[in-house]
PDB file of N, CA and C in Angstrom:
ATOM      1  N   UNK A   1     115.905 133.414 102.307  1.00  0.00           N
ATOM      2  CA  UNK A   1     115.706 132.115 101.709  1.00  0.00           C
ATOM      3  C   UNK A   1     114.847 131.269 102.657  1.00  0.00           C
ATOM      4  N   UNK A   2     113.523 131.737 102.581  1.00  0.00           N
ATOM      5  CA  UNK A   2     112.581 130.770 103.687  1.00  0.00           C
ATOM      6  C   UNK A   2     112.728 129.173 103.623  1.00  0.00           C
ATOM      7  N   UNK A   3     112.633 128.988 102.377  1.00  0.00           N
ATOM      8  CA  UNK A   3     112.256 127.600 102.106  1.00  0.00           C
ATOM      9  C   UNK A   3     113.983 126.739 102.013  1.00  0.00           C
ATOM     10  N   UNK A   4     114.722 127.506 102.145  1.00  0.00           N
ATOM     11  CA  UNK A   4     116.290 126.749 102.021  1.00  0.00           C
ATOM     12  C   UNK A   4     116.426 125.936 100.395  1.00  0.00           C
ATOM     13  N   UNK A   5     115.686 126.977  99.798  1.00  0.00           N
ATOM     14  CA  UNK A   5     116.232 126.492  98.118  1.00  0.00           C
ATOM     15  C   UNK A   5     116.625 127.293  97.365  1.00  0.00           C
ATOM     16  N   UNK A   6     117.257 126.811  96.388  1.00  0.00           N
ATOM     17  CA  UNK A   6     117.840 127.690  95.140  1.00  0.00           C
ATOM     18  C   UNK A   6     117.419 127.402  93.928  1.00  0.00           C
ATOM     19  N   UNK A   7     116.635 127.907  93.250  1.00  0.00           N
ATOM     20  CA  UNK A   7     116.093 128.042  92.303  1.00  0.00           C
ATOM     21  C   UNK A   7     116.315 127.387  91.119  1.00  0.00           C
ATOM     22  N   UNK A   8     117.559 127.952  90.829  1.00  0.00           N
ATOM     23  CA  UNK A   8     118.552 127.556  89.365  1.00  0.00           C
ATOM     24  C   UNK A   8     118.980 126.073  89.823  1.00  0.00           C
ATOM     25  N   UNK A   9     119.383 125.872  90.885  1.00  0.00           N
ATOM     26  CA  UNK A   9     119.746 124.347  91.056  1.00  0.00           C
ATOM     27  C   UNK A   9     118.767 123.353  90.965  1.00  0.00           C
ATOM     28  N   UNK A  10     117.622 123.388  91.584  1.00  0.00           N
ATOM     29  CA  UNK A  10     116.455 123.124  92.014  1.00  0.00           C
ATOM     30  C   UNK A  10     116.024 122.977  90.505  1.00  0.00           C
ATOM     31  N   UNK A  11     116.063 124.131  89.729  1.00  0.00           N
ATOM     32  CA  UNK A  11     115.509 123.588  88.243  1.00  0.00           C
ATOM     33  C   UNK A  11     116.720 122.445  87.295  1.00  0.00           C
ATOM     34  N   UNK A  12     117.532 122.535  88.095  1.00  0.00           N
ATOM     35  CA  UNK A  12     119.065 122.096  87.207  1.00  0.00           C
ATOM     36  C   UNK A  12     118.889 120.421  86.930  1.00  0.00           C
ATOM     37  N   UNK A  13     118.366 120.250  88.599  1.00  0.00           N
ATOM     38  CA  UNK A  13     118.431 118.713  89.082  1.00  0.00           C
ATOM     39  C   UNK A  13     117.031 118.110  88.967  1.00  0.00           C
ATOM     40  N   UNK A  14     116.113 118.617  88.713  1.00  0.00           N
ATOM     41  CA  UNK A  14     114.748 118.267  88.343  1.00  0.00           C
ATOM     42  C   UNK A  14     114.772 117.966  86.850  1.00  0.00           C
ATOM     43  N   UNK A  15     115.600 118.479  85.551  1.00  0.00           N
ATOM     44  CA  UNK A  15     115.647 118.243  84.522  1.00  0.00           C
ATOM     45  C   UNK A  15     116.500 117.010  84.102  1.00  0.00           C
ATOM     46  N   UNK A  16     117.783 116.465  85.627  1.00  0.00           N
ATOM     47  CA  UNK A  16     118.141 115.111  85.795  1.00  0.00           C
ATOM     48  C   UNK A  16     117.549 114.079  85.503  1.00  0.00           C
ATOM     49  N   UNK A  17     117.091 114.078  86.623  1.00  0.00           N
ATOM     50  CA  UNK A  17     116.418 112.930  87.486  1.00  0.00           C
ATOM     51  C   UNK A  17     114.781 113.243  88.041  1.00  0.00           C
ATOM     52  N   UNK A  18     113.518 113.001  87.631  1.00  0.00           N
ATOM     53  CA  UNK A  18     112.357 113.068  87.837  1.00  0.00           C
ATOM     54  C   UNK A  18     112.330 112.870  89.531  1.00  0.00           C
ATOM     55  N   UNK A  19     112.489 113.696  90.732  1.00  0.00           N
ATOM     56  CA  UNK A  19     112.376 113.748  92.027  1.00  0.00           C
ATOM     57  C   UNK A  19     111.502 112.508  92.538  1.00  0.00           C
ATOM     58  N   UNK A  20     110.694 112.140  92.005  1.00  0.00           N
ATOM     59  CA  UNK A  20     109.298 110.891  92.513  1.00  0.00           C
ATOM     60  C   UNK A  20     109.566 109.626  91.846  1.00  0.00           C
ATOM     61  N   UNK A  21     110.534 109.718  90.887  1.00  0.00           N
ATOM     62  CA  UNK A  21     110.378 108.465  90.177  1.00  0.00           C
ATOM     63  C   UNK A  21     111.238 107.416  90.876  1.00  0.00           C
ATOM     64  N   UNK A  22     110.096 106.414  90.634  1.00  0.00           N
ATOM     65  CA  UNK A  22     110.116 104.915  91.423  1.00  0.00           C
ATOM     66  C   UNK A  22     109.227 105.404  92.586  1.00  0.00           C
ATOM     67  N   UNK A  23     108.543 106.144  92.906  1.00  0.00           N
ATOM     68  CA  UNK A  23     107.846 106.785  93.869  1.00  0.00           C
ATOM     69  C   UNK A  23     106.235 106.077  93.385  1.00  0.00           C
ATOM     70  N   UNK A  24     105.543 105.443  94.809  1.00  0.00           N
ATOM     71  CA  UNK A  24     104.254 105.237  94.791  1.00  0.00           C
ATOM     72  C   UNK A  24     103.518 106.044  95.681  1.00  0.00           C
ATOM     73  N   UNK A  25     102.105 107.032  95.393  1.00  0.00           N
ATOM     74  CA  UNK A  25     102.042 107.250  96.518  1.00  0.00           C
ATOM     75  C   UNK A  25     100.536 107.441  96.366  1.00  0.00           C
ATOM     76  N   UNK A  26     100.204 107.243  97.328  1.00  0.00           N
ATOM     77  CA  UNK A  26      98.365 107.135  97.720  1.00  0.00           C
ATOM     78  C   UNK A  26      97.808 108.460  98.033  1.00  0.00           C
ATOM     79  N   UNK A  27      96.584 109.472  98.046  1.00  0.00           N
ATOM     80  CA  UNK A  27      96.847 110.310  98.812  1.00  0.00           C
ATOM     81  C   UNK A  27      95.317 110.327  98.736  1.00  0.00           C
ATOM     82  N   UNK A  28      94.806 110.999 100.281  1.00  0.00           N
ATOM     83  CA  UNK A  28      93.791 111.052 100.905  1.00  0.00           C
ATOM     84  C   UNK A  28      92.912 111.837 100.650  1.00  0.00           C
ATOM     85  N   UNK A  29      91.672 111.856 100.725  1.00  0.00           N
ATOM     86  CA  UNK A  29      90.437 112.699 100.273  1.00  0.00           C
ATOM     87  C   UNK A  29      90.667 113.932 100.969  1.00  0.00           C
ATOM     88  N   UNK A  30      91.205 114.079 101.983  1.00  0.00           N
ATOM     89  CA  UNK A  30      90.664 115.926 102.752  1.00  0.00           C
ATOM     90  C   UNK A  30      91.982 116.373 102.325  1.00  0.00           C
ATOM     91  N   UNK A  31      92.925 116.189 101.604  1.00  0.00           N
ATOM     92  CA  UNK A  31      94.108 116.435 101.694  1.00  0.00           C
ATOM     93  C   UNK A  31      94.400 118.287 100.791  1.00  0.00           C
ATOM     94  N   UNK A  32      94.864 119.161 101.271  1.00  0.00           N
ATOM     95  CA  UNK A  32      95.444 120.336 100.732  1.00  0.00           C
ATOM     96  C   UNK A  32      96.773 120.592 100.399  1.00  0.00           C
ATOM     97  N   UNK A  33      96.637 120.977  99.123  1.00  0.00           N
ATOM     98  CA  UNK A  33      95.922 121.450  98.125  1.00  0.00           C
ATOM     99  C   UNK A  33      95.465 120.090  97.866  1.00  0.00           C
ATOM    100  N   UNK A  34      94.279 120.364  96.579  1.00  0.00           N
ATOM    101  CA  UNK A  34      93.169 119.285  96.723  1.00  0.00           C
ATOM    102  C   UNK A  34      93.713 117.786  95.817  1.00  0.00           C
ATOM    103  N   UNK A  35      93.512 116.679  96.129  1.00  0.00           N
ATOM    104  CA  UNK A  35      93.739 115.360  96.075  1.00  0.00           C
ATOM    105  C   UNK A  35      94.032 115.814  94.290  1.00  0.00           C
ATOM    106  N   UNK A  36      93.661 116.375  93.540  1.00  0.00           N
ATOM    107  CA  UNK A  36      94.053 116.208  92.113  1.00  0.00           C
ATOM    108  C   UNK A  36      94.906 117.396  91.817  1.00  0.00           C
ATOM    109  N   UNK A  37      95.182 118.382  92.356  1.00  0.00           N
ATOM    110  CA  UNK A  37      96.137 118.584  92.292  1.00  0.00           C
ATOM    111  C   UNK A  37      97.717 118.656  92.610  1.00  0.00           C
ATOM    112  N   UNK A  38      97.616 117.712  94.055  1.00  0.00           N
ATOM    113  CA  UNK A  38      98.518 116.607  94.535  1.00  0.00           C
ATOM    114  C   UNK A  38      98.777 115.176  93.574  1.00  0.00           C
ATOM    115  N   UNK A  39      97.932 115.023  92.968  1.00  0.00           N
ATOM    116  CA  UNK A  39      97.718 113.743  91.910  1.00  0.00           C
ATOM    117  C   UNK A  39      99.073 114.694  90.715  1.00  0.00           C
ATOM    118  N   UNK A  40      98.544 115.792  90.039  1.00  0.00           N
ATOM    119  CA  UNK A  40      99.398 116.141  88.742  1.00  0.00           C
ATOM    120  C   UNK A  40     100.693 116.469  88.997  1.00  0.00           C
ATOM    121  N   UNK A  41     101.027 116.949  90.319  1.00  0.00           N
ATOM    122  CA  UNK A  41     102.585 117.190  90.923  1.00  0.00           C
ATOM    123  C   UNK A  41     103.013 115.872  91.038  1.00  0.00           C
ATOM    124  N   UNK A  42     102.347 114.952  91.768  1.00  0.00           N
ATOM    125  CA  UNK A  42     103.193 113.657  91.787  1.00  0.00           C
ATOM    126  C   UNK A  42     103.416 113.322  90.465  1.00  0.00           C
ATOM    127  N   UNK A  43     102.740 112.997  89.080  1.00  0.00           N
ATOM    128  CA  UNK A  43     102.869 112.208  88.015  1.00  0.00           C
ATOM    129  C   UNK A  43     104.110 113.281  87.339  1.00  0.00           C
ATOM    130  N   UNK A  44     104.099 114.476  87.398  1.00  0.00           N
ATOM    131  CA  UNK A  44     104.908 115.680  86.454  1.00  0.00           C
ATOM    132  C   UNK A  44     106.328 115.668  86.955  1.00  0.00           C
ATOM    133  N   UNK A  45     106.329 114.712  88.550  1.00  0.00           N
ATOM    134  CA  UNK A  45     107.628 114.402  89.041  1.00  0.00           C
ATOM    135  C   UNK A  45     107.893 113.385  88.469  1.00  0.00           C
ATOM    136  N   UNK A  46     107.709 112.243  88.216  1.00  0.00           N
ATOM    137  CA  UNK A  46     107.625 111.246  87.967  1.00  0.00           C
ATOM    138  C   UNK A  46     107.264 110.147  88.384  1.00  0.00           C
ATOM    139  N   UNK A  47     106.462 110.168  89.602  1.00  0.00           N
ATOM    140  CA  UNK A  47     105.470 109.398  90.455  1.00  0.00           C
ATOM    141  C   UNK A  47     104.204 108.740  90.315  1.00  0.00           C
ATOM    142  N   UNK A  48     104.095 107.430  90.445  1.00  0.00           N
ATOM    143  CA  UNK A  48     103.279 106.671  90.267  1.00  0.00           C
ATOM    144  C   UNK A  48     101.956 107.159  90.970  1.00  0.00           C
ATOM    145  N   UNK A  49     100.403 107.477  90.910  1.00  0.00           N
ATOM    146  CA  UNK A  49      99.289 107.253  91.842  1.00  0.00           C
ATOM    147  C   UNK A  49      99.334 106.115  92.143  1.00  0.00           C
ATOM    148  N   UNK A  50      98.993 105.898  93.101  1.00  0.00           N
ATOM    149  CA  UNK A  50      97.564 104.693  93.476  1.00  0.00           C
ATOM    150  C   UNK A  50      96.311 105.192  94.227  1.00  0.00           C
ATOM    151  N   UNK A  51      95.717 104.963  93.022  1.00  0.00           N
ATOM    152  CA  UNK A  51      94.249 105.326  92.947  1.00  0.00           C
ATOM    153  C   UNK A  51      93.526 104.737  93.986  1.00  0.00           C
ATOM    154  N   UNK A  52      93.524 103.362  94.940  1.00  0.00           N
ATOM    155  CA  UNK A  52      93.247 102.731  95.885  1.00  0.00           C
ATOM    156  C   UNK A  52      93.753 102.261  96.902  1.00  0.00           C
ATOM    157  N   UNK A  53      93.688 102.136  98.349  1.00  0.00           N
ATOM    158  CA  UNK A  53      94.461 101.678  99.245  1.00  0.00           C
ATOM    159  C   UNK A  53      94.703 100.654  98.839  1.00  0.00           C
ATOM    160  N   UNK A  54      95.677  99.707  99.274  1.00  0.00           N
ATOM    161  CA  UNK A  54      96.089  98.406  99.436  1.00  0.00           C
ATOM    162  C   UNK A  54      96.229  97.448 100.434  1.00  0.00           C
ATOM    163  N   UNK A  55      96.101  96.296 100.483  1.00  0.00           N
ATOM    164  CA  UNK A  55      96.718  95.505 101.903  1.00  0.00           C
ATOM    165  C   UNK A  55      98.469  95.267 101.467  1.00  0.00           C
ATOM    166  N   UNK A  56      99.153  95.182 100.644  1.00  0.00           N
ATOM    167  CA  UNK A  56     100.247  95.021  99.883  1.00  0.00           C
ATOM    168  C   UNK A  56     100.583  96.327  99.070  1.00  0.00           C
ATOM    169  N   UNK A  57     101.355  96.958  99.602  1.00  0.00           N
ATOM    170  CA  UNK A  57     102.406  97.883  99.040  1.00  0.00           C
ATOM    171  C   UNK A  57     103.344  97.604  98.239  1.00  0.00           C
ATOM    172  N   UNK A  58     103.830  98.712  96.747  1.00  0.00           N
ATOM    173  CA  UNK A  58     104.823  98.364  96.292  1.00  0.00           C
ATOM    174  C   UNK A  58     106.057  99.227  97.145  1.00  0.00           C
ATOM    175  N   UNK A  59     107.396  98.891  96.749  1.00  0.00           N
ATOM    176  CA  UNK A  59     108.339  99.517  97.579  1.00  0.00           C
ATOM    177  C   UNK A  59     108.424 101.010  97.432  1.00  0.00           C
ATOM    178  N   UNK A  60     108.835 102.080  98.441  1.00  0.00           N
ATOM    179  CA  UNK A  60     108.830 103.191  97.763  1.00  0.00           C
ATOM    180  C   UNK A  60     107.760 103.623  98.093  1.00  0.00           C
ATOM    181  N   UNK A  61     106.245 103.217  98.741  1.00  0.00           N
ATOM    182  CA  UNK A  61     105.537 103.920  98.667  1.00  0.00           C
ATOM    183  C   UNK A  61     104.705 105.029  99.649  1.00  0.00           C
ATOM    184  N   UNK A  62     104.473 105.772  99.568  1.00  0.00           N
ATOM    185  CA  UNK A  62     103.868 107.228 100.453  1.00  0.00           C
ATOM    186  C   UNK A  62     102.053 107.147 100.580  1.00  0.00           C
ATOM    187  N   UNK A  63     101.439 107.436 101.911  1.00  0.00           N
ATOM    188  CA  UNK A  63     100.041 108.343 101.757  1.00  0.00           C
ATOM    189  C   UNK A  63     100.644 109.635 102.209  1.00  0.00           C
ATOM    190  N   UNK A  64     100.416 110.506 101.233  1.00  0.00           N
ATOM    191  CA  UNK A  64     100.269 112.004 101.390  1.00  0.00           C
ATOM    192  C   UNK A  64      98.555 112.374 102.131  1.00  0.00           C
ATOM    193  N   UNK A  65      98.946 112.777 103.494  1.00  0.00           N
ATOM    194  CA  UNK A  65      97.415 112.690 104.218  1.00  0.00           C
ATOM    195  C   UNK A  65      96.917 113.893 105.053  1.00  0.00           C
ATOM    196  N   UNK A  66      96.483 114.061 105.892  1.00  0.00           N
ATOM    197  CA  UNK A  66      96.179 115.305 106.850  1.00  0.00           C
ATOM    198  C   UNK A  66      95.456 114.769 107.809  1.00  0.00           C
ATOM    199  N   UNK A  67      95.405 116.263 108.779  1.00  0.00           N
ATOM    200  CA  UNK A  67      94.694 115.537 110.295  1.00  0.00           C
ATOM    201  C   UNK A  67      93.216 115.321 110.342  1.00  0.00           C
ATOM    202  N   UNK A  68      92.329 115.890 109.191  1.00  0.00           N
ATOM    203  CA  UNK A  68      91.416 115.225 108.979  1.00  0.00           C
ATOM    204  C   UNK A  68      91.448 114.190 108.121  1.00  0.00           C
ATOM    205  N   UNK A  69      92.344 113.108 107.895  1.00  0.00           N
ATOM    206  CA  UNK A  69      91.784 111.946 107.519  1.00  0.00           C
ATOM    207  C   UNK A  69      92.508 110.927 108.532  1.00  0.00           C
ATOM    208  N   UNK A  70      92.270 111.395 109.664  1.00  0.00           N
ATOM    209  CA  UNK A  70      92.649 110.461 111.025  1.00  0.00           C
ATOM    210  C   UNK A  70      92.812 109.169 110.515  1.00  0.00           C
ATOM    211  N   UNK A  71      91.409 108.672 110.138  1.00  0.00           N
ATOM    212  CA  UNK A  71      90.822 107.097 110.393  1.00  0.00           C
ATOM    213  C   UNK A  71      91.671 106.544 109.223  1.00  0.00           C
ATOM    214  N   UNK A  72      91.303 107.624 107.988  1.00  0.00           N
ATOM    215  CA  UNK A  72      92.519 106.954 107.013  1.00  0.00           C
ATOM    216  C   UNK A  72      93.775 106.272 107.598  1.00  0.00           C
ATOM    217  N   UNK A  73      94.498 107.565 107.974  1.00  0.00           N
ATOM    218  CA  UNK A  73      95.841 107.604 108.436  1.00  0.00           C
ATOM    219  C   UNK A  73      95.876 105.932 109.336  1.00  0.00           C
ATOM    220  N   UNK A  74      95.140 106.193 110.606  1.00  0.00           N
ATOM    221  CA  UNK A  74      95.862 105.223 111.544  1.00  0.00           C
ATOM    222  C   UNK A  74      95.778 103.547 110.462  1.00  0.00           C
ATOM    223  N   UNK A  75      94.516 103.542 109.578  1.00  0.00           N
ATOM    224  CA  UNK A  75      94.392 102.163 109.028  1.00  0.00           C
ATOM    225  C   UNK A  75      95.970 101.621 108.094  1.00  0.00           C
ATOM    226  N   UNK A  76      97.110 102.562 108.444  1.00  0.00           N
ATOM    227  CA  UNK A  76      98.281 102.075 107.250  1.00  0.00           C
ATOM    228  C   UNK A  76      99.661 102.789 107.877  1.00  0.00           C
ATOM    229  N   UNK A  77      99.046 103.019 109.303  1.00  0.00           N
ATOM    230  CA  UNK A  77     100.265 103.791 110.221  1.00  0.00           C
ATOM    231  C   UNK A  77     101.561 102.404 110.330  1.00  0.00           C
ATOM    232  N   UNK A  78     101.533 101.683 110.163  1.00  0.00           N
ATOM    233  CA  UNK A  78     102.324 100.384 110.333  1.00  0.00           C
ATOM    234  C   UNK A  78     102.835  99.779 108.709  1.00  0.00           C
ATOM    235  N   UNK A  79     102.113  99.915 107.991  1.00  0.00           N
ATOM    236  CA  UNK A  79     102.350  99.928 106.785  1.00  0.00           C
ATOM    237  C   UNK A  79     103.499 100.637 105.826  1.00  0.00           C
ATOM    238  N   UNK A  80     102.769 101.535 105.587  1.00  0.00           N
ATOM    239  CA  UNK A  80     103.890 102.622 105.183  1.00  0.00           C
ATOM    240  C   UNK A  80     104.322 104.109 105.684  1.00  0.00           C
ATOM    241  N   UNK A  81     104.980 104.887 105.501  1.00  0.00           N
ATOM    242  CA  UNK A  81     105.212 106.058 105.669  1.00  0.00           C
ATOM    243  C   UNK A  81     104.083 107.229 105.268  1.00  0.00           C
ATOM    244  N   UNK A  82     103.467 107.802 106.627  1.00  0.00           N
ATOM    245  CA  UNK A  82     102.206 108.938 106.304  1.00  0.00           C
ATOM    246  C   UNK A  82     103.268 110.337 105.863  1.00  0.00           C
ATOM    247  N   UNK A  83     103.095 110.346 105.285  1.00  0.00           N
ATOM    248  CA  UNK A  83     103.366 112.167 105.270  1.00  0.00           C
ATOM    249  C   UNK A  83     102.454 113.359 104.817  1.00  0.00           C
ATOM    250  N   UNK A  84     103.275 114.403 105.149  1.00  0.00           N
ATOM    251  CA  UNK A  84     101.810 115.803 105.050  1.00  0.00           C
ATOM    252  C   UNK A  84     102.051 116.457 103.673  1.00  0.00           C
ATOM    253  N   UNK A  85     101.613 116.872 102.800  1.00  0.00           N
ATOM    254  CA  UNK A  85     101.614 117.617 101.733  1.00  0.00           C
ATOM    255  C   UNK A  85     102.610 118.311 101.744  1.00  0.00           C
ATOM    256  N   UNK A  86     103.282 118.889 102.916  1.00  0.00           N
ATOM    257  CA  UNK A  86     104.441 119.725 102.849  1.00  0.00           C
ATOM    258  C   UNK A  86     105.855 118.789 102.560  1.00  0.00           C
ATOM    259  N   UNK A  87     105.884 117.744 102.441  1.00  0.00           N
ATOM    260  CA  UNK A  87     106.865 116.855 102.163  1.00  0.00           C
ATOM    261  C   UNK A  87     107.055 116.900 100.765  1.00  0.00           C
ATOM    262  N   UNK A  88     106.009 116.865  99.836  1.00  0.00           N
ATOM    263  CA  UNK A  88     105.626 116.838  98.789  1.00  0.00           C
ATOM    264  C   UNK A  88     106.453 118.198  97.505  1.00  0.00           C
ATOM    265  N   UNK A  89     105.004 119.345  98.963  1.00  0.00           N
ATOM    266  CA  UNK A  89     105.629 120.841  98.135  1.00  0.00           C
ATOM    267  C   UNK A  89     107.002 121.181  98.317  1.00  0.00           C
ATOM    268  N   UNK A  90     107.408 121.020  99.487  1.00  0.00           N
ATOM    269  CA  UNK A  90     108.706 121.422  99.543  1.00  0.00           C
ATOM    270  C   UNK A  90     110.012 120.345  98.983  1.00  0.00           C
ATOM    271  N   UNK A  91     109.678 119.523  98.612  1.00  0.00           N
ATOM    272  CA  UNK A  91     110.452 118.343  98.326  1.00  0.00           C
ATOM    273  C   UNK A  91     110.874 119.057  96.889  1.00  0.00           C
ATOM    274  N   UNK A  92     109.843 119.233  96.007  1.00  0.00           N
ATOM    275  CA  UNK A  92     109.760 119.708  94.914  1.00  0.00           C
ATOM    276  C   UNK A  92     110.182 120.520  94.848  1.00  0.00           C
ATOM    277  N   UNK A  93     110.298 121.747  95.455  1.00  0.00           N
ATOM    278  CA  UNK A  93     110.555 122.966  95.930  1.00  0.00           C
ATOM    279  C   UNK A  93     112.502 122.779  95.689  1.00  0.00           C
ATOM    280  N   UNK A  94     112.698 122.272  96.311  1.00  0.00           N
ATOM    281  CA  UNK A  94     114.274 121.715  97.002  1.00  0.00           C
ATOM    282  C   UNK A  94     114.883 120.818  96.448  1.00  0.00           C
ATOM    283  N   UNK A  95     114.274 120.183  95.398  1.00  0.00           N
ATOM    284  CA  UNK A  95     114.505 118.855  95.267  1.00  0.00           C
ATOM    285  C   UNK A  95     115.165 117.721  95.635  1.00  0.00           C
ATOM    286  N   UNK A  96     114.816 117.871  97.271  1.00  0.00           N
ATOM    287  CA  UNK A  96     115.266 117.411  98.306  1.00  0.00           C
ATOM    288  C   UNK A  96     114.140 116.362  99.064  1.00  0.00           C
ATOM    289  N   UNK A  97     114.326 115.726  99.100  1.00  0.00           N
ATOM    290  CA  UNK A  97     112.881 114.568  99.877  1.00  0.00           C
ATOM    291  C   UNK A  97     113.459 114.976 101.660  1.00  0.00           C
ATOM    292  N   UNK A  98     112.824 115.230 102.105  1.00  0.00           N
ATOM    293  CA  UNK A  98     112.936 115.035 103.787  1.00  0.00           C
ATOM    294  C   UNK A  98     111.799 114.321 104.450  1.00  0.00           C
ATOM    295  N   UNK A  99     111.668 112.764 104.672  1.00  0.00           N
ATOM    296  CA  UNK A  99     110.990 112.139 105.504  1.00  0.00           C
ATOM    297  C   UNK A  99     110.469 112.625 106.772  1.00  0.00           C
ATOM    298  N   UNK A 100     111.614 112.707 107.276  1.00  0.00           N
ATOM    299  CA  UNK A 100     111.546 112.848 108.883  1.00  0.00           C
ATOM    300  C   UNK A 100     110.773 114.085 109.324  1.00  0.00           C
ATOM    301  N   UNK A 101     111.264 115.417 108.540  1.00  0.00           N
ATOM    302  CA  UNK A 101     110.328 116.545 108.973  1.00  0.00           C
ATOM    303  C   UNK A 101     108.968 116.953 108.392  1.00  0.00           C
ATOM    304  N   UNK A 102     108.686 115.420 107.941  1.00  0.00           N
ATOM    305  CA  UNK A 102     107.249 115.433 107.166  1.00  0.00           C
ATOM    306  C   UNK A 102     106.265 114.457 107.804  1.00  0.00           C
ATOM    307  N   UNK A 103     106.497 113.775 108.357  1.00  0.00           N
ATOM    308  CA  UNK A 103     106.351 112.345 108.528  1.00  0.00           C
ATOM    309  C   UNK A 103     104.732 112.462 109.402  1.00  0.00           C
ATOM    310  N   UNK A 104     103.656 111.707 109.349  1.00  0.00           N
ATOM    311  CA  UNK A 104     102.797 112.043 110.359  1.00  0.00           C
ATOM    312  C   UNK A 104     102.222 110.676 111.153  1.00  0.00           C
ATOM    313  N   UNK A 105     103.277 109.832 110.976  1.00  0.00           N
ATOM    314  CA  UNK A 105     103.305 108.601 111.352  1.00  0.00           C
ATOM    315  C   UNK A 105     104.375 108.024 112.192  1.00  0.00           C
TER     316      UNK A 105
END
């Protein structure tokens, strides 16, 4: 069990409760897998895009980013919570959110 999930549950609790919903999240141009298909996992969870950075965040909200979008990253390191795509996949995966072992901020 690499990923520490179970399948049948994982599908059980996703047919609950939409994993992202109330979820905002921004996500960065170099980002893998590619920015639109990070876009259709967030909305199929139930997660809001935002299509543009902000100076004002709504609550709840994420950049899903990578180490090439440095300059991105540091401009919202104080702002909100950076995390890496693997927060995302495996969140989904688990339907488990883990901040902390995602976090790139």
């Amino acid at each position: 069990m690499k990923f520490n999930a179970n399948l049948s549950e994982s599908l059980k609790k996703s047919g609950q409760n939409p994993i992202l919903q109330g979820y905002h999240i921004y996500v960065t141009k170099n980002v893998k897998p590619i920015p639109e298909e990070i876009k259709a996992i967030v909305t199929s969870c139930g997660g809001v895009i935002l299509p543009i950075a902000r100076s004002a965040w709504p609550a709840d909200s994420k950049a899903i980013s990578c180490v090439e979008d440095k300059t991105t990253k540091t401009k919202y390191t104080k702002k909100i919570p950076i995390v890496s795509p693997e927060w995302l996949l495996e969140g989904v995966l688990r339907q488990q959110l883990n901040l902390e072992d995602h976090r790139l901020n």
